[in-house]
Protein backbone atom coordinates (compact mmCIF):
# COMPACT_ATOMS: atom_id res chain seq x y z
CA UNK A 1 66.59 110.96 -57.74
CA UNK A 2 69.59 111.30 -55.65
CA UNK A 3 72.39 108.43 -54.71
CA UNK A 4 74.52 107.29 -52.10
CA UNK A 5 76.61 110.52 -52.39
CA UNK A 6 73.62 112.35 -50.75
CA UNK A 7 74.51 111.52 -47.50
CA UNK A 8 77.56 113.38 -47.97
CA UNK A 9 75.72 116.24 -49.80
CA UNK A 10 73.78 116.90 -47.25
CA UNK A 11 77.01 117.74 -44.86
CA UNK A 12 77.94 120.08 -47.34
CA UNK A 13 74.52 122.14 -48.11
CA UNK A 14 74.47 122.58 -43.99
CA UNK A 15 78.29 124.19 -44.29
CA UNK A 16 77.03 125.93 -46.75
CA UNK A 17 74.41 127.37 -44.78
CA UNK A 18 76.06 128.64 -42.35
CA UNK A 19 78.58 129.93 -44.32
CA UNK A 20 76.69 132.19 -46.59
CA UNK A 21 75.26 133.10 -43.11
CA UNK A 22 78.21 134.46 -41.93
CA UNK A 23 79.37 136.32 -45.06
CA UNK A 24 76.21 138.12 -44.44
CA UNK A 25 75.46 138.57 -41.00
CA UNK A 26 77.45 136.34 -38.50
CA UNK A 27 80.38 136.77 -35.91
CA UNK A 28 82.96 137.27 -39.02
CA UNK A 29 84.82 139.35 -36.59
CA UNK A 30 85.11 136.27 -34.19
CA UNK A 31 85.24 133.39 -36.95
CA UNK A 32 88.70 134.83 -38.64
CA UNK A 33 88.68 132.14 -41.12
CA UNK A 34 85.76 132.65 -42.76
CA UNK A 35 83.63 130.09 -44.24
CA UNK A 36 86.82 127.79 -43.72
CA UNK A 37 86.64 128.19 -40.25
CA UNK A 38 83.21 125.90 -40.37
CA UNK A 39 83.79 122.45 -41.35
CA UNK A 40 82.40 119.06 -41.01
CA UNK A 41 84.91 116.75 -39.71
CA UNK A 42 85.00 114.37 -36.73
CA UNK A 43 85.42 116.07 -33.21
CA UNK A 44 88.33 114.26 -32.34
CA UNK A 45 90.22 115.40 -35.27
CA UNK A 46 89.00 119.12 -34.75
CA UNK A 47 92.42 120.69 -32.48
CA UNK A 48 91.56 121.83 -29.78
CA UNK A 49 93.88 123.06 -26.24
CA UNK A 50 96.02 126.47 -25.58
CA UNK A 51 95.89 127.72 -29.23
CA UNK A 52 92.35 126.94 -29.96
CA UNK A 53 90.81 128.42 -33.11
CA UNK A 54 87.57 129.69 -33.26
CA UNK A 55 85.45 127.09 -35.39
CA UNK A 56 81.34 125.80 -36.14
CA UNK A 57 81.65 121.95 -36.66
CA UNK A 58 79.17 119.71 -37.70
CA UNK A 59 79.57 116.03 -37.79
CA UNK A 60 76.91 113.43 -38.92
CA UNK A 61 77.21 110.89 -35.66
CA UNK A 62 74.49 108.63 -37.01
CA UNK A 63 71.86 107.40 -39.86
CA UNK A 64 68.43 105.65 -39.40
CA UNK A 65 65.58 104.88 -41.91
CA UNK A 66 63.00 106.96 -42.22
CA UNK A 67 59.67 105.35 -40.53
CA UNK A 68 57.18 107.89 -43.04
CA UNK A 69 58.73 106.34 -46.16
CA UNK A 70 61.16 102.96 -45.30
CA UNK A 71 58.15 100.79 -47.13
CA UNK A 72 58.05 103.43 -50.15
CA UNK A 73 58.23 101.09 -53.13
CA UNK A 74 57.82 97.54 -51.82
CA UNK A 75 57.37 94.96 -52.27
CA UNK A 76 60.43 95.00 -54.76
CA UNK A 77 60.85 91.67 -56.26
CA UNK A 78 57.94 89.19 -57.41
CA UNK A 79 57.78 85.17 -56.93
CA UNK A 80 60.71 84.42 -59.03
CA UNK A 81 63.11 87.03 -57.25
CA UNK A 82 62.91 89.55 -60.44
CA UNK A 83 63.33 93.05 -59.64
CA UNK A 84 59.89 95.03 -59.80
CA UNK A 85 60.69 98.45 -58.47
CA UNK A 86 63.68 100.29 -56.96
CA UNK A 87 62.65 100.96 -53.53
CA UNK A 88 64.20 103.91 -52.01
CA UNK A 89 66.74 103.92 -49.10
CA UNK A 90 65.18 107.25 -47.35
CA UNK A 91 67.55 108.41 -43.82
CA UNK A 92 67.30 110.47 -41.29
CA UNK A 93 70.49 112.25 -40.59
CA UNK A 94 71.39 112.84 -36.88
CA UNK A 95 74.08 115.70 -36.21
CA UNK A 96 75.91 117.64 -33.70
CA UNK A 97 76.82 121.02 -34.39
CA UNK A 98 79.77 122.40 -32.29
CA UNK A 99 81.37 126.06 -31.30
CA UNK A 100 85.07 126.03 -30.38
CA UNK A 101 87.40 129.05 -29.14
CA UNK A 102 89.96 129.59 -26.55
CA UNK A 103 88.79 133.76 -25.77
CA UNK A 104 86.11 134.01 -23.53
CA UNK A 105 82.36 133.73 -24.53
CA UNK A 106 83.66 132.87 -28.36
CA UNK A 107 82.30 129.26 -28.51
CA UNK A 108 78.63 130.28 -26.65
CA UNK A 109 78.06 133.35 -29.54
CA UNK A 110 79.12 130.65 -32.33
CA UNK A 111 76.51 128.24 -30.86
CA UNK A 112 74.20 130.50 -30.44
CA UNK A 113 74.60 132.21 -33.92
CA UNK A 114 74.82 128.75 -35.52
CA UNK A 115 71.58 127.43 -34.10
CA UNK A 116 69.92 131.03 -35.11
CA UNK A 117 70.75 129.89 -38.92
CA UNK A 118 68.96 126.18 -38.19
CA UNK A 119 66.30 127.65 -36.55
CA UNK A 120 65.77 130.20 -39.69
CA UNK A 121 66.00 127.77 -42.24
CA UNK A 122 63.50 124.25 -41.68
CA UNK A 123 63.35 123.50 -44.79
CA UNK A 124 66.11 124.06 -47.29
CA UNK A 125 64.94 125.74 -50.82
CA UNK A 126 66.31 123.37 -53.63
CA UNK A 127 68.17 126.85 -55.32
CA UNK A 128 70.42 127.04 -52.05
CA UNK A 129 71.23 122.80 -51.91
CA UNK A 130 72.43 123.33 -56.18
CA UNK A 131 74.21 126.24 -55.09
CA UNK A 132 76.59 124.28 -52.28
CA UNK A 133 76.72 121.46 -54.79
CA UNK A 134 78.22 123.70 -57.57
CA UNK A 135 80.28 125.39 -54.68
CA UNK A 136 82.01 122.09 -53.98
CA UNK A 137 84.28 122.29 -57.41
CA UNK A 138 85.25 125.37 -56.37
CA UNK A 139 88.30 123.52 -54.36
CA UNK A 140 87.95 120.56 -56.64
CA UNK A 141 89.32 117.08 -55.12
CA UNK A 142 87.87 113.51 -55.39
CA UNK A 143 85.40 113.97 -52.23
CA UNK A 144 83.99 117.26 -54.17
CA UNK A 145 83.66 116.40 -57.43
CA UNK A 146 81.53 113.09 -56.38
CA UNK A 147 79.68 114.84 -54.04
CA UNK A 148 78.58 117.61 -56.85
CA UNK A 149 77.30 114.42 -59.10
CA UNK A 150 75.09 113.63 -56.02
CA UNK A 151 71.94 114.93 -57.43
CA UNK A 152 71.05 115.77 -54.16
CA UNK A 153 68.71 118.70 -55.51
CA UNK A 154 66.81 116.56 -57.69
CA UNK A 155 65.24 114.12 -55.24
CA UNK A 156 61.44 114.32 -53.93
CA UNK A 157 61.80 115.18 -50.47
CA UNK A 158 63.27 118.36 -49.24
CA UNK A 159 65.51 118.84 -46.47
CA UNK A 160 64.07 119.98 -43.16
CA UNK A 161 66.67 120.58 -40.36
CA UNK A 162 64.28 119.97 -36.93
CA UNK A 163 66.18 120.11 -33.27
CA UNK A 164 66.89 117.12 -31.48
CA UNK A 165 66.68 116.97 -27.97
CA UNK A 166 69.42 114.71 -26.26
CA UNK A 167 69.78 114.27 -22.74
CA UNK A 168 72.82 115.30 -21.12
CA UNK A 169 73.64 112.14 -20.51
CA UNK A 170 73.49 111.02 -24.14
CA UNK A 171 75.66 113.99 -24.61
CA UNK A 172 78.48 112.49 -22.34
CA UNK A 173 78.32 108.97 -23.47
CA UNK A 174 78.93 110.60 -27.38
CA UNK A 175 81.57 112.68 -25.98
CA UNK A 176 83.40 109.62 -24.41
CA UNK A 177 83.49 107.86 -27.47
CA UNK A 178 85.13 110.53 -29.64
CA UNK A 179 87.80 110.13 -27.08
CA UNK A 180 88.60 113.95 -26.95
CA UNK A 181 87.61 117.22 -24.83
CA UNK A 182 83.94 118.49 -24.61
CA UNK A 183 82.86 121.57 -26.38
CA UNK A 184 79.32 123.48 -26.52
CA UNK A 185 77.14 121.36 -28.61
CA UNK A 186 73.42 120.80 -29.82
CA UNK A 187 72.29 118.19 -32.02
CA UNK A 188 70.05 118.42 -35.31
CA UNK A 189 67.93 115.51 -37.34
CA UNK A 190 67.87 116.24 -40.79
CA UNK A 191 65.83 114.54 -43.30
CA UNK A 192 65.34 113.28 -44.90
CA UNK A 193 68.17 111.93 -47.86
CA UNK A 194 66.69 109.68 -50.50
CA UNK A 195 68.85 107.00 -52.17
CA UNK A 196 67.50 105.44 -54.83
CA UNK A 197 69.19 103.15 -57.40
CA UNK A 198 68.77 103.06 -61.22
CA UNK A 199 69.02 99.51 -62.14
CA UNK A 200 66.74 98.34 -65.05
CA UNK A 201 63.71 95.89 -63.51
CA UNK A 202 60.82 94.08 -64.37
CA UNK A 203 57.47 96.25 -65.28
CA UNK A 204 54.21 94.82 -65.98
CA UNK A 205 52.29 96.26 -69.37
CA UNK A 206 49.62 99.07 -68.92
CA UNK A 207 46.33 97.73 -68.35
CA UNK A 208 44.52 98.57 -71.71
CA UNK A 209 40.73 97.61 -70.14
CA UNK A 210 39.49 96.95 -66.89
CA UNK A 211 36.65 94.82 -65.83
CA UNK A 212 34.54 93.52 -62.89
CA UNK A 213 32.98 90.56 -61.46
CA UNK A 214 30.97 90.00 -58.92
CA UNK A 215 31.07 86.36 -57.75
CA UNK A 216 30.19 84.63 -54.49
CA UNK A 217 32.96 83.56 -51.71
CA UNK A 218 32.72 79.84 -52.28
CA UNK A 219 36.22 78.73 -52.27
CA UNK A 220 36.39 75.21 -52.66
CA UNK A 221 36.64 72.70 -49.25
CA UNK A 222 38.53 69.84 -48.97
CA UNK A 223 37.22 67.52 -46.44
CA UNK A 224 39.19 64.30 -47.58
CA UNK A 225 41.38 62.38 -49.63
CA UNK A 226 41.47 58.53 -50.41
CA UNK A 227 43.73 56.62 -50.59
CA UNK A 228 46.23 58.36 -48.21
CA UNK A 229 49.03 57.06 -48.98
CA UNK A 230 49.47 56.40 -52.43
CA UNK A 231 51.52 55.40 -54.51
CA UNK A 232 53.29 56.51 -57.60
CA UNK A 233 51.02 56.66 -60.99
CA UNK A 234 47.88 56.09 -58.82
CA UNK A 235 44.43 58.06 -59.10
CA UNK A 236 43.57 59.86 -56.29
CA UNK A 237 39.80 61.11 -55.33
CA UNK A 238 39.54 64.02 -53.42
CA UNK A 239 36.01 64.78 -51.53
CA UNK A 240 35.06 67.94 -50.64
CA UNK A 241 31.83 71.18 -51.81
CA UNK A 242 32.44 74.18 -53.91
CA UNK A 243 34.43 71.94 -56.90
CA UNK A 244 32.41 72.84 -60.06
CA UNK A 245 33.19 76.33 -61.79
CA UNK A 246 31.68 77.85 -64.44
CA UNK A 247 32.89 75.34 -67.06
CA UNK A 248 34.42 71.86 -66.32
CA UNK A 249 37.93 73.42 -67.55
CA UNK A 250 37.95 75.69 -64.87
CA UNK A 251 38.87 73.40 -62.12
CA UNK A 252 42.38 72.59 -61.77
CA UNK A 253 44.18 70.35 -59.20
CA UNK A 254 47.54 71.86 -58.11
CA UNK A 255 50.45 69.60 -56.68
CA UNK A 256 53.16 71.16 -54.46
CA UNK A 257 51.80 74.67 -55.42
CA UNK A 258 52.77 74.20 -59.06
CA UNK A 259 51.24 74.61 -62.20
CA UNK A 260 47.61 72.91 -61.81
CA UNK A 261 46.58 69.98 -63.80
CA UNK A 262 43.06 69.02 -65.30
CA UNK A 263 40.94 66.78 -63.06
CA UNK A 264 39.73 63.30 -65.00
CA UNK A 265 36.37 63.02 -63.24
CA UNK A 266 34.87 66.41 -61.80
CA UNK A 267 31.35 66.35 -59.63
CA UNK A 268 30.31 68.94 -56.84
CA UNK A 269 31.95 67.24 -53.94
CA UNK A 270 34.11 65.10 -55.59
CA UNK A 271 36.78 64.49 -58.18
CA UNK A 272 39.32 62.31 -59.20
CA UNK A 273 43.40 63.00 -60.35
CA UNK A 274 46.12 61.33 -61.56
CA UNK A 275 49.31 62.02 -59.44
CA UNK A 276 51.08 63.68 -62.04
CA UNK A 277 54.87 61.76 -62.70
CA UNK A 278 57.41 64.07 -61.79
CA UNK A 279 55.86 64.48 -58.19
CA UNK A 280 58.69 62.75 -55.34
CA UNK A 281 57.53 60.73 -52.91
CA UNK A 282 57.05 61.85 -48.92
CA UNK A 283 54.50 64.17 -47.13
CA UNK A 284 52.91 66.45 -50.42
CA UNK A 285 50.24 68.85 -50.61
CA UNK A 286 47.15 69.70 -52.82
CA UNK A 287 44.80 72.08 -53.14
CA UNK A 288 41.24 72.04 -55.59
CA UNK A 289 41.61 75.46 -57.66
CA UNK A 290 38.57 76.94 -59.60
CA UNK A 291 39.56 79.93 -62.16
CA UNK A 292 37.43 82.89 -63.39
CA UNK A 293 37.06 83.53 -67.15
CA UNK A 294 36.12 87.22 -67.72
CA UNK A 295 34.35 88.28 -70.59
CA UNK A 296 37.37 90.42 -71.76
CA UNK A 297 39.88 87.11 -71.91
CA UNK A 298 39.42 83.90 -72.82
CA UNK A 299 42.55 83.08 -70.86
CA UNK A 300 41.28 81.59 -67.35
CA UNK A 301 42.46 83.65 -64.37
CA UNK A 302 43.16 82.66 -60.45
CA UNK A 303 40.25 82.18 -58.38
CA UNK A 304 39.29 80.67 -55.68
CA UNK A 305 41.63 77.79 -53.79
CA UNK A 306 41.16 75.61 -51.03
CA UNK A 307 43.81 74.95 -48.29
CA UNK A 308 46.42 72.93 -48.51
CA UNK A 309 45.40 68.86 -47.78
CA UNK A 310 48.58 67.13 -47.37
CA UNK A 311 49.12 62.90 -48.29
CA UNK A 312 51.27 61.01 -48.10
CA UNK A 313 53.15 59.41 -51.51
CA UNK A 314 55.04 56.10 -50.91
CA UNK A 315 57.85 55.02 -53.07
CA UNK A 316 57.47 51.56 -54.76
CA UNK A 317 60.61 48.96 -55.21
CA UNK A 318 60.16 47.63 -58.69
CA UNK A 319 63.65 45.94 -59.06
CA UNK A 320 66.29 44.61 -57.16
CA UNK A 321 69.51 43.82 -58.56
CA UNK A 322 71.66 41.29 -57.71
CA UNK A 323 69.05 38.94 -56.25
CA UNK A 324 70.05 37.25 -54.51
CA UNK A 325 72.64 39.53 -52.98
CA UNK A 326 75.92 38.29 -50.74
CA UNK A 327 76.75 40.32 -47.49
CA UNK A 328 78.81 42.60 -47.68
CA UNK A 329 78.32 43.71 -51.15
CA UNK A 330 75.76 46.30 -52.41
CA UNK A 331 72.52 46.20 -53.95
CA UNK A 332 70.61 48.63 -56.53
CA UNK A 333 66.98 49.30 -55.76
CA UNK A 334 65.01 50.45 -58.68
CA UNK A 335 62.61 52.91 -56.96
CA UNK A 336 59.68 54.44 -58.56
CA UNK A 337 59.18 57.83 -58.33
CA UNK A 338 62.64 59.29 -58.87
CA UNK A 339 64.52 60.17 -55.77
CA UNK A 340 65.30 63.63 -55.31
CA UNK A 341 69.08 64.33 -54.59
CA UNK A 342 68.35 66.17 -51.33
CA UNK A 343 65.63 63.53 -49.98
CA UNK A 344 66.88 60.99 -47.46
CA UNK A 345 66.44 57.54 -48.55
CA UNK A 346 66.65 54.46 -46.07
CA UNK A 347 66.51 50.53 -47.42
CA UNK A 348 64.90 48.08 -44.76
CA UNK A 349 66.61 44.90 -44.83
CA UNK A 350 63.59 42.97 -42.78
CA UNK A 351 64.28 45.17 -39.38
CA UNK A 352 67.72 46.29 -40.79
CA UNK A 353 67.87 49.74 -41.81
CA UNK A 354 70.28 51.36 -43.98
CA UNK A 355 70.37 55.03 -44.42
CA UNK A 356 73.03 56.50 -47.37
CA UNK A 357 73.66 60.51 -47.35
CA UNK A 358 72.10 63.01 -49.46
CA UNK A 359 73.38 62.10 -53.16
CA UNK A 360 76.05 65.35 -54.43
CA UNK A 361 74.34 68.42 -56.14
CA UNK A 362 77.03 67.83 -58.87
CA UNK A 363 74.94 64.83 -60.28
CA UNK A 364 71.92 64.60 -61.79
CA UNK A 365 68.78 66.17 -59.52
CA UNK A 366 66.51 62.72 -59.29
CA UNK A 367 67.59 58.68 -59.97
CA UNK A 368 65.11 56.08 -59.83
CA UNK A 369 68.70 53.91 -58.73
CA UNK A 370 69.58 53.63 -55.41
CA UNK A 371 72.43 51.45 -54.14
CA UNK A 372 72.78 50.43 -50.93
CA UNK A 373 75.62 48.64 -48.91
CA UNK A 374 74.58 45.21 -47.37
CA UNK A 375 75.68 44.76 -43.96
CA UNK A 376 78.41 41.97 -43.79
CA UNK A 377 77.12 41.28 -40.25
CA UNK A 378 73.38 40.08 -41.01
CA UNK A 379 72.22 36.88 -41.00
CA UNK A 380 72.52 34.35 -44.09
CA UNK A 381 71.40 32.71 -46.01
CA UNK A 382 68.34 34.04 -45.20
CA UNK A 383 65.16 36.01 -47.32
CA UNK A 384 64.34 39.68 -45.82
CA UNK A 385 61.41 41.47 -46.80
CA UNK A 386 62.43 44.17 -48.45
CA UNK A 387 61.27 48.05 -47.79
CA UNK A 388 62.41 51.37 -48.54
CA UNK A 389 61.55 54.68 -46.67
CA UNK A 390 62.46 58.31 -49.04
CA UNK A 391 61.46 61.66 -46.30
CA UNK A 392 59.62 59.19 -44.03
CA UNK A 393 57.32 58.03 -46.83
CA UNK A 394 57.51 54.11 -46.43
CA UNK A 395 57.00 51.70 -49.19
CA UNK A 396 54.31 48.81 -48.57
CA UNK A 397 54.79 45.30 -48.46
CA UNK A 398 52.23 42.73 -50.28
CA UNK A 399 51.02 40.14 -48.18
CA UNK A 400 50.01 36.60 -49.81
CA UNK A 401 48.85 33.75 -47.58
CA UNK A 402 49.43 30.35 -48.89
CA UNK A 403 48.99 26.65 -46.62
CA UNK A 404 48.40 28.69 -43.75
CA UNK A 405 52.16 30.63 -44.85
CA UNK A 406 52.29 34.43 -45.21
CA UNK A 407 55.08 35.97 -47.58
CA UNK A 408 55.85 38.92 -47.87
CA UNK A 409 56.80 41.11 -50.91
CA UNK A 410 59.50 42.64 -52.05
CA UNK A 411 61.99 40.05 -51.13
CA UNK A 412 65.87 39.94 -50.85
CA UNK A 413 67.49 37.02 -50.81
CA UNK A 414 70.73 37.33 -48.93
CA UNK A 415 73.67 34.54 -49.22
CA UNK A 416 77.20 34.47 -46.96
């Protein structure tokens, strides 16, 4: 597989070309240089004016991916970002090839003669592309020595040189950009150059024994969830068709889209979970999962899944410290379940809401603390219902009626 240095290789098998061209059967008579008078540099540093010499340039004015093969080797990471596969970078190579001279008629027979060689040779033989790499240390300098390591010979694709029609226009507007006087040319796509890395990555084991199972399309259906919200620690049931599998064990209840979790009561259209602890409170998702045991492994496999059916899960304030709390000071809300560092969290103070900022990534990733500043401006002495909101899941108050009296709880007491 060839590198990044194939780019540049490929400038140097089409000099080659058309230099073992001439040596053979080309204007040698009009190119007095030789092979050295065809080179690949950019037009505007090729002289030009009164003492013109007679020259074949080529200059690559532009790469693009190659449509046949710019998916070859995706996808090329898996879910956790590993490396699976080094997909190759495969270009097209866009070129103009270009005749100077300052005597009559020279520049028209080099274009000519030049675009005789491209049209002779479509596809380059892999013999001639080693043989203008090994030419290269033949003037040895840091370009050609890198180039010859470019392994340019050993890649997949061959090179095919196929004309490229450009409108005169297109012409011009290249012309005016190299900022320099216009010359005969014609332009050539050649492709296609392969890049490929060699960076170790990620392989999945052979597959020692293949199987097949024939099962109906019965993923499991949601069709509701009770209650919704919930709170922290509660057990949700979830009703729905399609839950059983072919054992009990093979129905699963996945949070979030992580690892699923065993149901503890499992009928057709219904089940019942226990919101696993480590899940944070605000808008959440599940989905009813039933795996496929194959005959070969007694491991259980992925299934069938419903859609996602989000709910909502509601913090709970199960301490507040001081209470009562003076204004103007702060108070710590014990808050059950942890509080992600990058949730928003907002303490209602009866209709007094106080938001604090995102908690730095420095510190720990969840706290079931929270401290909040009391506003020196409310009202006191006076007892607030107390409420707390974390990504615009809001806590619940408990009503309790009593000689026609309804409190409500959580309370903070607040004192001047």
């Amino acid at each position: 597989m060839s590198n990044y240095l194939a780019v540049g290789g490929v400038s140097a098998v089409l000099r080659s070309l058309l230099a073992d061209a001439l040596t053979s059967s080309g204007p040698s008579s009009i190119l007095g240089g030789g092979p050295d008078a065809i080179t690949a540099s950019p037009p505007d540093l090729v002289p030009v004016g009164a003492h013109e010499q007679p020259r074949i340039n080529i200059f690559m004015y532009y790469a693009n991916l190659n449509p046949a093969l710019r998916n070859a080797g995706f996808p090329a990471r898996n879910a956790q970002g590993q490396a699976i596969s080094n997909p190759p970078l495969a270009l097209n190579l866009h070129y103009l090839v270009t005749a100077y001279g300052s005597t009559q008629f020279d520049p028209e027979i080099l274009l000519a003669w030049a675009m005789k060689v491209m049209h002779d040779n479509p596809v380059v033989p892999r013999a001639i592309i080693q043989k203008a790499l090994d030419e290269l240390l033949a003037s040895p300098n840091h370009e050609n020595t890198l180039i010859n390591g470019s392994m340019l010979a050993e890649q997949i694709e061959n090179i095919r040189i196929v004309p490229e029609t450009l409108t005169t226009e297109e012409i011009y507007r290249l012309w005016a950009a190299f900022q320099t006087n216009y010359r005969p040319t014609t332009s050539y796509q050649v492709s296609v150059a392969v890049i490929q890395d060699t960076n170790t990555y990620t392989a999945n084991l052979p597959v020692r024994k293949r199987s097949v199972m024939v099962l109906p399309s019965q993923a499991p259906i949601i069709t509701s969830i009770a209650p919704n919200p919930i709170a922290a620690g509660a057990t949700l049931t979830v009703q729905g068709s399609y839950f059983l599998g072919d054992t009990p064990n093979t129905t699963v209840v996945s949070f979030d889209n992580a690892q699923g979790i065993a149901p503890t009561t499992l009928l057709g259209n219904s089940l019942r979970v226990i919101l696993p602890s480590n899940l944070q409170a605000g808008t959440r998702t599940l989905r009813v999962q039933r795996l496929v045991v194959y005959s070969t492994s007694p491991t259980p496999h992925a299934g069938f899944s419903s859609t996602a059916m989000p709910f909502q899960l509601v913090p709970m304030i199960t301490n507040v410290s001081p209470n009562p709390v003076a204004a103007g000071s702060t108070v710590t809300v014990t808050v059950s379940p942890a509080v992600g560092s990058m949730q928003q969290a907002t303490l209602f103070i009866g209709d007094t809401a106080i938001p604090i900022d995102q908690r730095p990534q420095s510190g720990p990733t969840s706290s079931s603390t929270l401290t909040f500043p009391v506003p020196a401006t409310i009202a006191a002495p006076y007892t607030y219902p107390l409420r707390i909101e974390i990504d615009g899941a809001q806590s619940t108050l408990t009503a309790t009626t009593s000689g026609g009296t309804t409190t409500y709880t959580p309370q903070l007491q607040v004192t001047p």
